[in-house]
Protein backbone atom coordinates (compact mmCIF):
# COMPACT_ATOMS: atom_id res chain seq x y z
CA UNK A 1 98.39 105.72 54.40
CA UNK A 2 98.62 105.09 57.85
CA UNK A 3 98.72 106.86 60.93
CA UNK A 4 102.69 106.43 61.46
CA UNK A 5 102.58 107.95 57.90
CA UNK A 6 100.65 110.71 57.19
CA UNK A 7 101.96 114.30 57.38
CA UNK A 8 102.64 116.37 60.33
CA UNK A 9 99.55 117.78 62.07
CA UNK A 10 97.84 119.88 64.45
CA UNK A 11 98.16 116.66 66.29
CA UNK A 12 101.73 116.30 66.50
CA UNK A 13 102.26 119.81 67.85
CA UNK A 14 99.88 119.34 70.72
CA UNK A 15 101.65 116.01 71.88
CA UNK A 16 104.60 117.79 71.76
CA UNK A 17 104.14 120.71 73.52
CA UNK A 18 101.84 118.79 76.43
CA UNK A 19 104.85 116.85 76.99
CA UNK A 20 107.05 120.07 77.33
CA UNK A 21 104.55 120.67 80.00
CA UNK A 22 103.99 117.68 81.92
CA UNK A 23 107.80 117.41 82.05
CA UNK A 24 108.27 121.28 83.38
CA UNK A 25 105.15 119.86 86.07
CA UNK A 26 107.11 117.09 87.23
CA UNK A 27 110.89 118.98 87.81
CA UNK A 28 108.79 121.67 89.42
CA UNK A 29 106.24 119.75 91.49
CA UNK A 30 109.66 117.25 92.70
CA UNK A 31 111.49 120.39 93.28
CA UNK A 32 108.67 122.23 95.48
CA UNK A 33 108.02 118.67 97.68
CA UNK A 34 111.76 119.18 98.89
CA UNK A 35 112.37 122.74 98.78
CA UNK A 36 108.63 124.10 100.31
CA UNK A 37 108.59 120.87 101.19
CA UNK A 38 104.97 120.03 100.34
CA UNK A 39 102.70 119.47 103.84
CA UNK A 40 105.69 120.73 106.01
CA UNK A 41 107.42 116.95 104.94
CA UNK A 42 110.20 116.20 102.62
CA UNK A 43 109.83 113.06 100.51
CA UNK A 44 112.65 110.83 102.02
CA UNK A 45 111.79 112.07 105.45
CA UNK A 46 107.99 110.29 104.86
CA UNK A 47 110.14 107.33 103.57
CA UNK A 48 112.43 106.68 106.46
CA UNK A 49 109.22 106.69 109.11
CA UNK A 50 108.60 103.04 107.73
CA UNK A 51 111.30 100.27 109.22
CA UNK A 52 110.85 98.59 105.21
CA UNK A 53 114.11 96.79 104.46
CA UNK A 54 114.03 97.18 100.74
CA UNK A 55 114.46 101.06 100.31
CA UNK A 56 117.96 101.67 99.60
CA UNK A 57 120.28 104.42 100.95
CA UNK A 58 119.94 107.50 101.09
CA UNK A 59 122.71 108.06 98.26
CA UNK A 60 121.35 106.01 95.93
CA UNK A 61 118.43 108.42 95.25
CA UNK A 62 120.46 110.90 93.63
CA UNK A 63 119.58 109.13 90.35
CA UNK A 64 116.42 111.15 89.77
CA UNK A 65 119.04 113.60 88.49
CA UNK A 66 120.45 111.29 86.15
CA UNK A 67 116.36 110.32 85.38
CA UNK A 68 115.67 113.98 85.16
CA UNK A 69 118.77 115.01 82.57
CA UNK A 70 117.89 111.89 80.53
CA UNK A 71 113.92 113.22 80.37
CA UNK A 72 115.15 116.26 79.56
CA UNK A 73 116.96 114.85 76.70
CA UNK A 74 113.97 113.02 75.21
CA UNK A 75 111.81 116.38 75.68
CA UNK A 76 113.84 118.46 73.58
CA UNK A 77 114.58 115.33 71.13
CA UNK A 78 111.02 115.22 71.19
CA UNK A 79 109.95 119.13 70.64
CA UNK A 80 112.00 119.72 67.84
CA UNK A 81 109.90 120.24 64.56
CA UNK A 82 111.94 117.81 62.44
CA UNK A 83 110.51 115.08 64.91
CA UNK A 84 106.83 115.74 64.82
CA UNK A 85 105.80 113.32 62.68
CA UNK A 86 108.26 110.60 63.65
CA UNK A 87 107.14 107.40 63.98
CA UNK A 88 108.71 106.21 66.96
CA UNK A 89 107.72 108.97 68.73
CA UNK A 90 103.85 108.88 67.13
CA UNK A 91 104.23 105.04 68.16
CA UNK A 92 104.75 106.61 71.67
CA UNK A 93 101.96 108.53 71.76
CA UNK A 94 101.09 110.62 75.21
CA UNK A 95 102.58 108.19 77.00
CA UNK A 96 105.22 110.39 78.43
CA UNK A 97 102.74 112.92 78.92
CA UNK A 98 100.78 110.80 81.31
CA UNK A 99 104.60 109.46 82.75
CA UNK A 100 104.33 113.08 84.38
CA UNK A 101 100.89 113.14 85.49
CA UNK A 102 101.44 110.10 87.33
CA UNK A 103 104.64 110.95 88.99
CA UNK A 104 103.19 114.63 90.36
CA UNK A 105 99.99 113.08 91.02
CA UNK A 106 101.77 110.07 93.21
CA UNK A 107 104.21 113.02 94.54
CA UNK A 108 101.37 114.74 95.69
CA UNK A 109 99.43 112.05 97.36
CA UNK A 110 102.59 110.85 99.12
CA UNK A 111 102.91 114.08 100.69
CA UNK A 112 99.64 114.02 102.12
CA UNK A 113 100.22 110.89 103.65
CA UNK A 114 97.51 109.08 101.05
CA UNK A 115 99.94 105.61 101.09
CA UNK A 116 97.16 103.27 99.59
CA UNK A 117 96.63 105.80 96.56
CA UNK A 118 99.96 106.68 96.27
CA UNK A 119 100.32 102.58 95.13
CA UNK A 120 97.80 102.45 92.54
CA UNK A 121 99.22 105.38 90.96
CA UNK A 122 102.97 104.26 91.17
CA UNK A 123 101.21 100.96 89.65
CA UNK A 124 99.85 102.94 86.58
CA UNK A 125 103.35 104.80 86.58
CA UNK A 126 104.81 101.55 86.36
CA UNK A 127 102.28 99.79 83.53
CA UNK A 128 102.79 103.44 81.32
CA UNK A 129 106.87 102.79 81.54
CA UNK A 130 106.55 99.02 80.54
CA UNK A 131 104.50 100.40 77.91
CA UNK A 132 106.94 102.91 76.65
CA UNK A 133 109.44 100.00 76.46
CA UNK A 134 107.10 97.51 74.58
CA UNK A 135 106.65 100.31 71.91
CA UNK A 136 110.29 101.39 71.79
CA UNK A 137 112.03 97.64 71.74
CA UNK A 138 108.83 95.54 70.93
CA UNK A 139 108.57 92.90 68.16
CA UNK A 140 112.28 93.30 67.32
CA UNK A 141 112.59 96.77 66.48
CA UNK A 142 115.87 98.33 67.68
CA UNK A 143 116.47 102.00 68.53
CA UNK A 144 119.45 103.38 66.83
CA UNK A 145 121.57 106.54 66.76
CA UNK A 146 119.85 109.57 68.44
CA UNK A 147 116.67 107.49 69.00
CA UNK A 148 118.84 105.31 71.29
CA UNK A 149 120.16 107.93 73.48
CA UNK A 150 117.10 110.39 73.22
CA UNK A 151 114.22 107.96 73.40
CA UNK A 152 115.27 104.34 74.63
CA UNK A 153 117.99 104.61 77.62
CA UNK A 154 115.95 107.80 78.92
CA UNK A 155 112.91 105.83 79.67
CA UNK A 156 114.65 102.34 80.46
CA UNK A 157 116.55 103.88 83.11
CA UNK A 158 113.07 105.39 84.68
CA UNK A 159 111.79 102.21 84.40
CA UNK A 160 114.51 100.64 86.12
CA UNK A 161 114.24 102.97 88.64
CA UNK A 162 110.28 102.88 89.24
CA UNK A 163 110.37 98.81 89.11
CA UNK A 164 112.43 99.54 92.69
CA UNK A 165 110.25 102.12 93.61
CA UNK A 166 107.18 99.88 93.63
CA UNK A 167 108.49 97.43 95.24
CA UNK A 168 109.42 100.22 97.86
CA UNK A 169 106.49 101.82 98.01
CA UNK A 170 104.02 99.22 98.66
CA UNK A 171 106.14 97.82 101.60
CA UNK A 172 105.92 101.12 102.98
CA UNK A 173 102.32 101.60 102.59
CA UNK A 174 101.74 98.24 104.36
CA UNK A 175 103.94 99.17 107.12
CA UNK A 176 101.95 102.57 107.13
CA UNK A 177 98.70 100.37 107.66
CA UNK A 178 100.03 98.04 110.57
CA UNK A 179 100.82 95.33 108.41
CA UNK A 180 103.34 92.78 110.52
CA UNK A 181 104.03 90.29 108.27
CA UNK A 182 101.46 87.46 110.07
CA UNK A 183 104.25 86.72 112.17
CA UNK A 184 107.07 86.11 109.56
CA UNK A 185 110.56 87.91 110.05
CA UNK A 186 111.05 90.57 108.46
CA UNK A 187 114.05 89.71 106.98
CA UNK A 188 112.73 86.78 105.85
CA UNK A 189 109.92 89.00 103.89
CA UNK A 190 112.58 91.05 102.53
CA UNK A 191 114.27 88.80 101.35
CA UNK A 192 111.49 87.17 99.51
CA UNK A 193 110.31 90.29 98.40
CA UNK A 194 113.99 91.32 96.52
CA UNK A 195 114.00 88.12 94.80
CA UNK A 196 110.92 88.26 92.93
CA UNK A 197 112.55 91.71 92.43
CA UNK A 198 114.69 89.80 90.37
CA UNK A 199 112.73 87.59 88.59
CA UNK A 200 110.83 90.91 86.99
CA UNK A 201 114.12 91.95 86.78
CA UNK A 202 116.18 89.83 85.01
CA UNK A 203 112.95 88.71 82.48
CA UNK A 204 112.88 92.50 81.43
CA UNK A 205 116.69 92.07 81.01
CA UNK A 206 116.41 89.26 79.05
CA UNK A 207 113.26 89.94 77.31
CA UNK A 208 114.42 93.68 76.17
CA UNK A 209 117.82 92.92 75.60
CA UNK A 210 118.13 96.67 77.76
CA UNK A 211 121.50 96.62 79.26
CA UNK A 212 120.33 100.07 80.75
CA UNK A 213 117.43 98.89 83.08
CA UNK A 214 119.56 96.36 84.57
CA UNK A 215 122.60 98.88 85.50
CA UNK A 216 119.41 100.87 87.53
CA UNK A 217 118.18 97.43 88.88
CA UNK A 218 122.21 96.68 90.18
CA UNK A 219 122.61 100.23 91.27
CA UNK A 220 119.25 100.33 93.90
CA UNK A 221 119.74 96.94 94.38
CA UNK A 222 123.72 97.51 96.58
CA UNK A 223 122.19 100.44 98.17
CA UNK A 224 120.45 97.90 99.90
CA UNK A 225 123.69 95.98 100.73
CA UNK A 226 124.79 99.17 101.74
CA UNK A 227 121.39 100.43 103.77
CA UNK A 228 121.06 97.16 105.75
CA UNK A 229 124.29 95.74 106.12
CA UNK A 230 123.76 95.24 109.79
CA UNK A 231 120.70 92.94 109.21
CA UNK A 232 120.26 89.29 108.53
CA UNK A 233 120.18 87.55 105.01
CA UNK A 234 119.16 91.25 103.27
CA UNK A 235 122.35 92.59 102.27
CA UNK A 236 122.98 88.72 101.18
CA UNK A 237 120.25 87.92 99.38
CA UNK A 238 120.47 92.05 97.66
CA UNK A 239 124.16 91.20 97.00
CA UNK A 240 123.80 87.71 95.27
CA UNK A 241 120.85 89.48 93.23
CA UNK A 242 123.28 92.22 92.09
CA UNK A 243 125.74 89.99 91.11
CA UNK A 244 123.06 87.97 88.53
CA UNK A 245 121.58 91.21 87.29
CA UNK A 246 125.58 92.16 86.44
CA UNK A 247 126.08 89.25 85.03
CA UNK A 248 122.80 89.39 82.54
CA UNK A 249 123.64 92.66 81.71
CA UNK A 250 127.23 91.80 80.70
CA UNK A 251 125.94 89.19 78.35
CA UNK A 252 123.23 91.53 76.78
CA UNK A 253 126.25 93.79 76.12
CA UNK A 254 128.26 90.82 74.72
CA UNK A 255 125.49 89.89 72.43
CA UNK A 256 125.14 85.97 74.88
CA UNK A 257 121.36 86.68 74.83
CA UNK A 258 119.61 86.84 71.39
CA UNK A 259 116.23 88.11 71.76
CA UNK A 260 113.83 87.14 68.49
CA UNK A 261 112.67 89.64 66.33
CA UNK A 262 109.28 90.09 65.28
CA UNK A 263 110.31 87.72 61.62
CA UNK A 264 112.17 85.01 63.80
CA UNK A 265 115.58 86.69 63.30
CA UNK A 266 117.92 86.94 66.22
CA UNK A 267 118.08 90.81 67.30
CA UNK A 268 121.60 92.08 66.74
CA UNK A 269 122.65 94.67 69.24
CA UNK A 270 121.32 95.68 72.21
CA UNK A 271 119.48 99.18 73.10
C-alpha cells in the first residue's frame, strides 16, 4: 500500500486543519496591513514610493479578492472529512500551508521596509506555487470536476498572480537600494524585464495547458498599458505581450496545444 493509499489518519486531520489556519493567518494578517495598516504604512502606499514601471494600476490589484474567494474555496474543499485521504490533495501535501506562511511572512517584512528579504521570500512563495502546479497538472494528470474548480484554477490563478508580483517586487527592492540601471533607460529595462515576463509566461501556458494562469498574466499585464501609458515603449511592449498571452490561452482552450502525458498520449482538455 502506498502512501496515496492507505486509510485516513491522524495525519490527514492535522494537514487539514493547519491549512484552515494558515489561510485564516493570511486574510487576517492582509486585512490588518491595510486596515491598522501595519508600521503606520499601507501596502500599495510602500509600492508607489518606487518609480518601477512594471507594477500595474492601482485597479488591477483588486484580484487578491478573486485569489482570496478561490483559496477559500480550496480550504473548505479541502477540510471536509470525505477529502482527507484524497490523493490529490495528500499529493499536495502542506504546500498550501506554507503558501500562507510565506505570504504573511513577506507581508510582514514588506511593511517593515525589509525589501531584500521580502524577495527571497516572494521567491520561495513563488517555487511553493510552481510546485502546487507540478503536483496538480504534472506528468499528464488532469484535474476534473470539483478538483478543477476547488484545487487547480484556485492555485493557478495565485500563481499567475505571484509570477507578476516577483517580477514587481524585485524591481522595487532594487530601486529601494539605489539601483539606476548602470545607465540604461528605464524604459528600456522595463521593457526587457516584461518580456522575459513572457517567456515564463507563455512556457507555463504552454507547458500546463492552464488557460487560468494566462487570463492573470493578460489581466496584470494591461494594467501596465493602462499604468504607464504616458511612457515610452512600456505600454507597447505590455500590450503586444498581452495580445500573445491571449492568443496562447485561446488555443489551450481550443485544444491547438497538446501537452504529452506522462504515457506519450496527447492530454485532452485543459485545466
Amino acid at each position: 500500500m502506498t502512501t496515496l493509499d492507505r486509510p485516513a489518519d491522524g495525519r490527514d486531520l492535522a494537514r487539514q486543519v493547519v491549512t484552515v489556519v494558515a489561510f485564516v493567518a493570511t486574510v487576517t494578517v492582509n486585512g490588518m496591513a491595510n486596515a491598522l495598516p501595519i508600521n503606520g504604512q499601507t501596502t500599495g502606499a510602500i509600492s508607489d514610493r518606487f518609480p518601477v514601471l512594471v507594477v500595474p494600476a492601482g485597479y488591477v490589484f483588486s484580484i487578491w479578492g478573486l485569489i482570496y474567494l478561490a483559496l477559500l474555496a480550496f480550504t473548505v474543499h479541502q477540510a471536509r472529512p470525505s477529502r482527507r485521504a484524497d490523493p490529490l490533495l495528500r499529493r499536495l501535501g502542506w504546500l498550501p500551508a506554507l503558501t500562507g506562511l510565506f505570504n504573511v511572512t513577506w507581508i510582514l517584512l514588506w511593511h517593515y521596509e525589509a525589501f531584500p528579504l521580502s524577495v527571497v521570500v516572494m521567491a520561495c512563495l513563488l517555487a511553493t506555487l510552481v510546485a502546487i502546479e507540478v503536483a496538480v497538472r504534472g506528468d499528464g494528470r488532469r484535474a476534473a470536476g470539483e478538483d478543477r474548480w476547488a484545487v487547480a484554477v484556485p492555485f493557478s490563478i495565485y500563481l499567475g498572480w505571484i509570477t507578476v508580483a516577483t517580477i514587481a517586487n524585485v524591481a522595487a527592492a532594487l530601486a529601494s537600494a539605489g539601483f539606476d540601471g548602470l545607465g540604461i533607460d528605464p524604459p528600456l529595462i522595463a521593457a526587457a524585464v516584461l518580456l522575459v515576463g513572457l517567456v515564463i509566461a507563455a512556457g507555463m501556458i504552454v507547458g500546463f495547458r492552464d488557460p487560468a494562469y494566462g487570463c492573470v498574466i493578460v489581466w496584470a499585464y494591461l494594467g501596465i498599458v493602462v499604468k504607464e501609458s504616458g511612457t515610452a515603449l512600456v505600454p507597447v511592449v505590455a500590450g503586444i505581450a498581452a495580445v500573445i498571452v491571449t492568443l496562447l490561452v485561446v488555443a489551450v482552450v481550443a485544444g491547438a496545444v497538446p501537452r504529452r502525458s506522462g504515457g506519450g498520449r496527447a492530454a485532452p482538455h485543459p485545466v
